[in-house]
N, C-alpha and C. Protein backbone atom coordinates (compact mmCIF):
# COMPACT_ATOMS: atom_id res chain seq x y z
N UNK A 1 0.82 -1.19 0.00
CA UNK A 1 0.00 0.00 0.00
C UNK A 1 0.87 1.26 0.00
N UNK A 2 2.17 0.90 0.66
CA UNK A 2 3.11 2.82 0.61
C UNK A 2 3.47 2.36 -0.67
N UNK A 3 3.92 2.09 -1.28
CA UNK A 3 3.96 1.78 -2.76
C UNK A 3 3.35 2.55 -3.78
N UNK A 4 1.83 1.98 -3.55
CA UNK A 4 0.84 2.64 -4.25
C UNK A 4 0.64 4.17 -3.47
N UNK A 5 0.63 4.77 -2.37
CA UNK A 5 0.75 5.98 -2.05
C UNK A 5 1.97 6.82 -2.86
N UNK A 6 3.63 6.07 -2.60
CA UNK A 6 4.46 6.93 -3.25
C UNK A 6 3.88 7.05 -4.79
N UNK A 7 3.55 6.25 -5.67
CA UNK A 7 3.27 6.33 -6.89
C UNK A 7 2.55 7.56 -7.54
N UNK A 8 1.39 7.25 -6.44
CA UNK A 8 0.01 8.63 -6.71
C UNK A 8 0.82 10.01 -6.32
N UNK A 9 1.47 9.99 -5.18
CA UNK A 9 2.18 11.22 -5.14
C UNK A 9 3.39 11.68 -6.10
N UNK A 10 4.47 10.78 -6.70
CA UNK A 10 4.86 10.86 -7.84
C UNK A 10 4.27 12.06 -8.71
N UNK A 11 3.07 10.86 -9.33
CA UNK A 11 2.28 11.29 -10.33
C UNK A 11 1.74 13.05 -10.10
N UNK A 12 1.29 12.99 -8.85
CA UNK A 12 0.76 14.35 -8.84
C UNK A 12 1.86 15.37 -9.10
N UNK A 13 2.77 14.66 -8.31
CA UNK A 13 3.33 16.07 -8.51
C UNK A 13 4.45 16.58 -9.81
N UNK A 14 4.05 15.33 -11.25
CA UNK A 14 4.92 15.48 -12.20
C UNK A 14 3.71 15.76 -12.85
N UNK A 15 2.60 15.88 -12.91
CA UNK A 15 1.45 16.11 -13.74
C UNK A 15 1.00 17.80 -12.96
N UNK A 16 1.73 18.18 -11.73
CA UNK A 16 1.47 19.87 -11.59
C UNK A 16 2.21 20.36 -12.37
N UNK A 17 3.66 19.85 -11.91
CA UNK A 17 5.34 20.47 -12.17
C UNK A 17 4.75 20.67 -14.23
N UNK A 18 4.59 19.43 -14.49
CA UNK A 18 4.08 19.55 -16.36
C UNK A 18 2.56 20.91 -16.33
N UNK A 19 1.68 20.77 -15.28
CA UNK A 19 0.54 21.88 -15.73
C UNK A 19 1.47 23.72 -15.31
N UNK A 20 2.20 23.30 -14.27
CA UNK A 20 2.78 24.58 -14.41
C UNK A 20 3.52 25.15 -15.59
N UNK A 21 4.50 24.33 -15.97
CA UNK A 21 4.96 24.82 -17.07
C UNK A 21 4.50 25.20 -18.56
N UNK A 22 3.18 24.01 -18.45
CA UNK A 22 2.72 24.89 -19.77
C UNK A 22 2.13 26.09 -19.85
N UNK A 23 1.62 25.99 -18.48
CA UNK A 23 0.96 27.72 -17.99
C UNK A 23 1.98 28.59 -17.89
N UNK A 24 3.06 29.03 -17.56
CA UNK A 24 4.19 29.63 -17.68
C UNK A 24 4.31 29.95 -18.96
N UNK A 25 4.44 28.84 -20.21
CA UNK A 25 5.22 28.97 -21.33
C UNK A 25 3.59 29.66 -22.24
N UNK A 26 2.60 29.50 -21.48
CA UNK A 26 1.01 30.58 -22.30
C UNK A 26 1.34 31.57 -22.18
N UNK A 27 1.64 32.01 -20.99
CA UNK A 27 1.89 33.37 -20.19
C UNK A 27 2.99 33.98 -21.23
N UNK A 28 4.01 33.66 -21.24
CA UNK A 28 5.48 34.12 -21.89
C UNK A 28 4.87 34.12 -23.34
N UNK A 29 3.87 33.29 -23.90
CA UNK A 29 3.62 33.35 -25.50
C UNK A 29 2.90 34.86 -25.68
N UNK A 30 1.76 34.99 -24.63
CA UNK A 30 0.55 36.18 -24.49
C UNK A 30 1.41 37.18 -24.18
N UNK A 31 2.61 37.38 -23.00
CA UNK A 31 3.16 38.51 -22.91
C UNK A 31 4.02 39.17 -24.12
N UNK A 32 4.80 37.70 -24.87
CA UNK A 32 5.45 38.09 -26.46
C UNK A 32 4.74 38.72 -27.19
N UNK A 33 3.68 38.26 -27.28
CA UNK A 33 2.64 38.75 -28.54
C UNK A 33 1.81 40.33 -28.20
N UNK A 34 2.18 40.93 -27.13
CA UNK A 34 1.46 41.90 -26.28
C UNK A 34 2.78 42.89 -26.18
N UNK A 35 3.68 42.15 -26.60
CA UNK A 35 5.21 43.33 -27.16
C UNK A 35 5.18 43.28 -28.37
N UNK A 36 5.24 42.47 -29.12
CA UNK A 36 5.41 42.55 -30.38
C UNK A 36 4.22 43.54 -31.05
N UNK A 37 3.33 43.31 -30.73
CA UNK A 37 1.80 43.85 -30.94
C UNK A 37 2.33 45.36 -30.64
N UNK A 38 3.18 45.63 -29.23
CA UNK A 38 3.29 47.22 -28.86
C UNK A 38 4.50 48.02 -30.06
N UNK A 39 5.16 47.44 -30.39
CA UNK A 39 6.20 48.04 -30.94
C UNK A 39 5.89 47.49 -32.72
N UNK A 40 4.80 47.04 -33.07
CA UNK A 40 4.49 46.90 -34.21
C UNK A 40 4.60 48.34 -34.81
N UNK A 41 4.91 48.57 -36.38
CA UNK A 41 4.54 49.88 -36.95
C UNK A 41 2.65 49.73 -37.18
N UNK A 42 2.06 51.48 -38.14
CA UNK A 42 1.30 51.18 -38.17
C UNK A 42 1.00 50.60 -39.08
N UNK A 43 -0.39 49.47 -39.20
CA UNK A 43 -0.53 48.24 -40.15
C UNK A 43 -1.36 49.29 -41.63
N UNK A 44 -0.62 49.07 -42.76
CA UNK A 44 -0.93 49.50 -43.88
C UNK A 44 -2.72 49.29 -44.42
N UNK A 45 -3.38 49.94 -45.04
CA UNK A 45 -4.41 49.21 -45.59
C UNK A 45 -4.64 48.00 -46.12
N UNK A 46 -5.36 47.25 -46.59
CA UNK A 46 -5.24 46.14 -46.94
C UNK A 46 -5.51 46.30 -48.52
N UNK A 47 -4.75 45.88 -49.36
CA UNK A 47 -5.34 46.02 -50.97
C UNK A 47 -4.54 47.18 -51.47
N UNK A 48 -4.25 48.15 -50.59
CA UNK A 48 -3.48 49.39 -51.17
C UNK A 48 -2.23 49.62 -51.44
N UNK A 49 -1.81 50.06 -52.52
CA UNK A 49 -0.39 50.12 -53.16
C UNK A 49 0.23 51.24 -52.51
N UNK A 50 1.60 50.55 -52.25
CA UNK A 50 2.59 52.14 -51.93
C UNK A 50 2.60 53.17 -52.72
N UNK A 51 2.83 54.40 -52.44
CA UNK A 51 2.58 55.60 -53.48
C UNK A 51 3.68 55.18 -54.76
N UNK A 52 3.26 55.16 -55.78
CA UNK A 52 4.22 55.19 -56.67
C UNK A 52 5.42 56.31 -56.76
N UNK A 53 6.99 55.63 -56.78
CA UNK A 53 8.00 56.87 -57.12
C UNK A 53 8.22 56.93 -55.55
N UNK A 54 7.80 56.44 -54.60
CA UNK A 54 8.14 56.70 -53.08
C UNK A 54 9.17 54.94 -52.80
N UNK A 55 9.71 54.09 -53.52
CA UNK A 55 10.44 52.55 -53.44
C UNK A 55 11.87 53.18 -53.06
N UNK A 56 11.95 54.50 -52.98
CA UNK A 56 13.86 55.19 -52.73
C UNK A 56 14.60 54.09 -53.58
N UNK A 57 14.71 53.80 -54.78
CA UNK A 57 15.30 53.60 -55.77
C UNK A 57 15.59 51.32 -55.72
N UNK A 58 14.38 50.98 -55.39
CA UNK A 58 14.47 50.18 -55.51
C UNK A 58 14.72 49.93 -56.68
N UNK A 59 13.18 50.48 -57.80
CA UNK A 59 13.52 49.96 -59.49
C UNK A 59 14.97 49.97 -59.72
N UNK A 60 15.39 51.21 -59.26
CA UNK A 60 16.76 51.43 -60.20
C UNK A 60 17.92 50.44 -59.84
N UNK A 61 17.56 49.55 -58.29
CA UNK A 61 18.67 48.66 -58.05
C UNK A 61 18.39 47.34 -58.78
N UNK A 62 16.70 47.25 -58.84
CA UNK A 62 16.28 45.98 -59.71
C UNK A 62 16.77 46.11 -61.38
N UNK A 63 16.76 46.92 -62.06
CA UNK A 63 17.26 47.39 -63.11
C UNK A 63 18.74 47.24 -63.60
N UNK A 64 19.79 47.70 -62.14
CA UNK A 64 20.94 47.40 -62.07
C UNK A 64 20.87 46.07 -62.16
N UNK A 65 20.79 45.10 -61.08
CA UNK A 65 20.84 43.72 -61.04
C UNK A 65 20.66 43.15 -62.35
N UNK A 66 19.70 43.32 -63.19
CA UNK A 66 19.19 42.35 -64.35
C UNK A 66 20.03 43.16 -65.39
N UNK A 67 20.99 44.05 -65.27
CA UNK A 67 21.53 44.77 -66.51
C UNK A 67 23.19 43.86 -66.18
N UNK A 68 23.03 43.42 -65.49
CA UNK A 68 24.83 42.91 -64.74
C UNK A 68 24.21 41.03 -65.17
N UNK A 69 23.27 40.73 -64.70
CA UNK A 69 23.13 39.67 -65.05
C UNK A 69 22.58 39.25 -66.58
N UNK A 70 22.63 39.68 -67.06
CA UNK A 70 22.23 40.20 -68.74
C UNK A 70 24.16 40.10 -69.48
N UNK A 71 24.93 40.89 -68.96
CA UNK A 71 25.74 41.11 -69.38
C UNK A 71 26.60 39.96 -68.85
N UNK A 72 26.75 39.30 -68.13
CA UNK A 72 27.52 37.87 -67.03
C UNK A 72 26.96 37.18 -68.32
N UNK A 73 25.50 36.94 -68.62
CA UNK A 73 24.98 35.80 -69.54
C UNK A 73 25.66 36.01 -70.85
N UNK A 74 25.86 37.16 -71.83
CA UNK A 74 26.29 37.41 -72.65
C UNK A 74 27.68 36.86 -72.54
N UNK A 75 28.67 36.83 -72.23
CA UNK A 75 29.80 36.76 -71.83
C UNK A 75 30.41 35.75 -71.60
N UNK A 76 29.07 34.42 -70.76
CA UNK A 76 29.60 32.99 -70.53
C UNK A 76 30.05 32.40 -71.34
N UNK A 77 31.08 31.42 -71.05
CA UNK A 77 31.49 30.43 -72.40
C UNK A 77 30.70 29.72 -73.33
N UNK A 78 29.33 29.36 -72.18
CA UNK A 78 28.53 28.70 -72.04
C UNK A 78 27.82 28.86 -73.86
N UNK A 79 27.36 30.24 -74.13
CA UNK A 79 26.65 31.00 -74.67
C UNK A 79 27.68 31.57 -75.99
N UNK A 80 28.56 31.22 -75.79
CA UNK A 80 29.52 31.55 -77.12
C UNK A 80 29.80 30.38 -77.73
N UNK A 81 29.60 29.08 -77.31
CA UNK A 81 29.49 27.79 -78.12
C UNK A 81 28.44 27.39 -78.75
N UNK A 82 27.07 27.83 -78.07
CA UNK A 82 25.98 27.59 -79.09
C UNK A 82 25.89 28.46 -80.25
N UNK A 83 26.50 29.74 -80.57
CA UNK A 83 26.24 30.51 -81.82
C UNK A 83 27.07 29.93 -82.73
């Protein structure tokens, strides 16, 4: 019978020690999300485009990129054996 007493007490108290911690690790998820939430910017419309001409020169870096990789392709060996 102390047997079966140590057992049940075991149990209880690895089935609190486990309910505490997942309550802890809710807590720490709700308090993350209750910072993240505070220091969020503000959330854009939904469906609406950035002002056009306001990208501070993204096109012109996307433009760069594909004008360098345009010219790398021209150039490969690769591409001077098939003509």
């Amino acid at each position: 019978m102390e047997l079966f007493k140590q057992s049940l007490m075991i149990m209880t108290l690895g089935m609190g020690l486990v309910f505490v911690f997942l309550f802890l690790v809710i807590q720490g998820l709700i308090l993350a999300a209750r910072i993240i939430h505070h220091f969020e910017g503000v959330p854009q419309e939904p469906g609406r485009d950035p002002v056009p001409g306001s990208d501070d020169g993204e096109d012109s870096l996307h433009a760069a990129v594909i004008a360098v990789a345009v010219e790398i392709a021209k150039s490969s060996p690769h591409r001077a054996n098939k003509e």
